[in-house]
C-alpha atoms as a PDB file:
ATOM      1  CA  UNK A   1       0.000   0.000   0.000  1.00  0.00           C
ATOM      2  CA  UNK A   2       1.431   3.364  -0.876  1.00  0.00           C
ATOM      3  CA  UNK A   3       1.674   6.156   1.344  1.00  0.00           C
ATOM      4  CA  UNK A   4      -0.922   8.372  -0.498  1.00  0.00           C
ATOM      5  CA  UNK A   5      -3.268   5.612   0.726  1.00  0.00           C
ATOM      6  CA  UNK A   6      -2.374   4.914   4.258  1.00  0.00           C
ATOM      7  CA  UNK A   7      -2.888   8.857   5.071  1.00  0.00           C
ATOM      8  CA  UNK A   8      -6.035   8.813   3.350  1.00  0.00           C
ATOM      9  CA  UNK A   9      -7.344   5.809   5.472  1.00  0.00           C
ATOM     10  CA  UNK A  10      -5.582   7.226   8.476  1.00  0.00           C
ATOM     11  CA  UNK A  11      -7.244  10.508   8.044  1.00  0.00           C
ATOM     12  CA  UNK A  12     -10.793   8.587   7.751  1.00  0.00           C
ATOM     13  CA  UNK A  13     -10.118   6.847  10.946  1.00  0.00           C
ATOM     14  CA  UNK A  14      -9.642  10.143  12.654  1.00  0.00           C
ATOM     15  CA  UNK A  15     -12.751  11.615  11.286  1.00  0.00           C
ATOM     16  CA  UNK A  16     -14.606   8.226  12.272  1.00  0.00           C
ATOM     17  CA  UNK A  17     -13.242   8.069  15.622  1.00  0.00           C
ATOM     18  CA  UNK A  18     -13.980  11.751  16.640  1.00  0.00           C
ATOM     19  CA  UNK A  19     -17.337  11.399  14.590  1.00  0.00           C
ATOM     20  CA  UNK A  20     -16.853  14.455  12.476  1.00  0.00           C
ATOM     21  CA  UNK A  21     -18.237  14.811   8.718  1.00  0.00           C
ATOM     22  CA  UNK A  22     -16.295  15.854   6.144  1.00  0.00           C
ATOM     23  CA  UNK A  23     -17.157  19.573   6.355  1.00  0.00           C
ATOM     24  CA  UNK A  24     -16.339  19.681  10.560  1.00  0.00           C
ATOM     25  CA  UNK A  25     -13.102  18.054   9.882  1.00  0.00           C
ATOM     26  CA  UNK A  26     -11.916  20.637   7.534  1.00  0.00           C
ATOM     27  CA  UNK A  27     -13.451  23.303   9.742  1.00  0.00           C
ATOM     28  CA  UNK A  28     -10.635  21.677  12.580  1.00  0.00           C
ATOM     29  CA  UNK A  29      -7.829  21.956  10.313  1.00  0.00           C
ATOM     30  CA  UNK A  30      -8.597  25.453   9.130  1.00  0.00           C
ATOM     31  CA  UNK A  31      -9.097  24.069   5.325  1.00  0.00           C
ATOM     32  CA  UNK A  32     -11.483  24.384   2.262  1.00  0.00           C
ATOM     33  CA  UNK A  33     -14.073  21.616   2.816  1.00  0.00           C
ATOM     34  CA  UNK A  34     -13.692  21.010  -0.956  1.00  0.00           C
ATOM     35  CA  UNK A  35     -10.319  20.348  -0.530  1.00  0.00           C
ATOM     36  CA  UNK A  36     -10.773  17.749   1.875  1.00  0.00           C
ATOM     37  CA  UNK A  37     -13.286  16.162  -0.129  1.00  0.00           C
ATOM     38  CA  UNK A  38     -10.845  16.204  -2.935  1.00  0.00           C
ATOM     39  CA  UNK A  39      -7.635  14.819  -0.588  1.00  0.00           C
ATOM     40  CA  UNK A  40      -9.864  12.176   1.120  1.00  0.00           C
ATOM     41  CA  UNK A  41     -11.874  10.051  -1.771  1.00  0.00           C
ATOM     42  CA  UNK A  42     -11.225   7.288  -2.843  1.00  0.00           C
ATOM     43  CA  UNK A  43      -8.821   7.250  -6.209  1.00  0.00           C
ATOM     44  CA  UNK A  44      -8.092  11.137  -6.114  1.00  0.00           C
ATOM     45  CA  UNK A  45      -5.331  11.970  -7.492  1.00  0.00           C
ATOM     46  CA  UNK A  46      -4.723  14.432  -4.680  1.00  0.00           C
ATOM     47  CA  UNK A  47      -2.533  13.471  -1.620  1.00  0.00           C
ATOM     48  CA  UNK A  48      -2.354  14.535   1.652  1.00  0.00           C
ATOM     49  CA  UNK A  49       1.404  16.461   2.119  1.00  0.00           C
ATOM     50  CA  UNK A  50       3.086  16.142   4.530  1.00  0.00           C
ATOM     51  CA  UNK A  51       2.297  19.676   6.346  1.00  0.00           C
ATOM     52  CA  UNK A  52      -1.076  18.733   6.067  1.00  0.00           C
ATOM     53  CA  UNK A  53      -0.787  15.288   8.030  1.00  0.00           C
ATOM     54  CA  UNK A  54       1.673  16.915  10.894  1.00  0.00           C
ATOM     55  CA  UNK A  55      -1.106  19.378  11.098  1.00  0.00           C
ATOM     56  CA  UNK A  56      -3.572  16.760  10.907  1.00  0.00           C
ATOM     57  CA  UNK A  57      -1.547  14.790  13.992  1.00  0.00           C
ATOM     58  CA  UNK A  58      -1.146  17.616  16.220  1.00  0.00           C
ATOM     59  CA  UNK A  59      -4.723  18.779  15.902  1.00  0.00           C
ATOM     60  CA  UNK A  60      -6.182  15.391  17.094  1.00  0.00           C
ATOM     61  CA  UNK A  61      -3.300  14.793  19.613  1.00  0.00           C
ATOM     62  CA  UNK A  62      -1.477  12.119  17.389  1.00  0.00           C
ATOM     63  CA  UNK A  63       1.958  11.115  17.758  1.00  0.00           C
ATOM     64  CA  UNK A  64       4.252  12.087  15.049  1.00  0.00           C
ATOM     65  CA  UNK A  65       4.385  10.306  11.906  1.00  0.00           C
ATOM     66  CA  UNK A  66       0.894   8.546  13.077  1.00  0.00           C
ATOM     67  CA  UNK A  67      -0.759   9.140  10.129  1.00  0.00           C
ATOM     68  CA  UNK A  68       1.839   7.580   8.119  1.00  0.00           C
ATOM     69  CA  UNK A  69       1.482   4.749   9.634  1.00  0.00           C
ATOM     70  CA  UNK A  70      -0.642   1.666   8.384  1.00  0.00           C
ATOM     71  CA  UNK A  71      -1.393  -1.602  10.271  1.00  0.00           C
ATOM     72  CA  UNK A  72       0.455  -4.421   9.883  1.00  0.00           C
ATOM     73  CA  UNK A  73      -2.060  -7.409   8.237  1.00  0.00           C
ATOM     74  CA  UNK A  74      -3.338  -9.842  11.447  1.00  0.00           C
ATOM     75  CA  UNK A  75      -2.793  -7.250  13.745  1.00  0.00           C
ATOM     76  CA  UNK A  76      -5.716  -5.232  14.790  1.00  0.00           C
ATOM     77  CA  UNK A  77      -5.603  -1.339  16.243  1.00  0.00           C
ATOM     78  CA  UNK A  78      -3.690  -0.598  18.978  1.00  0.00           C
ATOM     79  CA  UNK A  79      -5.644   0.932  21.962  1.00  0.00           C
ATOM     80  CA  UNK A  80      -2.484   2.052  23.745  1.00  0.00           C
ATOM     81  CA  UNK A  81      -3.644   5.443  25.390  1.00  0.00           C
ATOM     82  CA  UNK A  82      -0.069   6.137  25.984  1.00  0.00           C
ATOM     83  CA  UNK A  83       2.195   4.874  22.679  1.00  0.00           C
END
């Protein structure tokens, strides 16, 4: 899986687990609401920088690099309030 597409499902997740729709998410990060529409469906072209995820991270109080990150097949999510 490339990059592009773990920040895109990373960035879902974070809209999923703080139950936000596409137009409050944007209105967290400061951003167009059409420009998170274009960043987070599916087969855009567009990817999410990497200023973007940082800012992404530090809004929702993720570690660094967290949205880079993508789960390792077998494992499920980690629940680790403090990793």
């Amino acid at each position: 899986m490339e990059l592009a597409d773990i920040r895109r499902l990373n960035a879902v997740a974070i809209m999923q687990e703080n139950a936000l729709d596409e137009m409050s998410f944007a209105m967290c990060l400061g951003k167009d609401e059409d420009q998170i529409l274009d960043l987070l469906s599916s087969g855009s072209k567009k990817k999410i920088g990497d200023a973007l995820a940082r800012l992404m991270e530090q809004t929702f109080s993720k570690p660094k690099q967290w949205l880079d990150q993508g789960e390792l097949e077998g494992e499920g999510p980690s629940y680790d309030l403090f990793g």
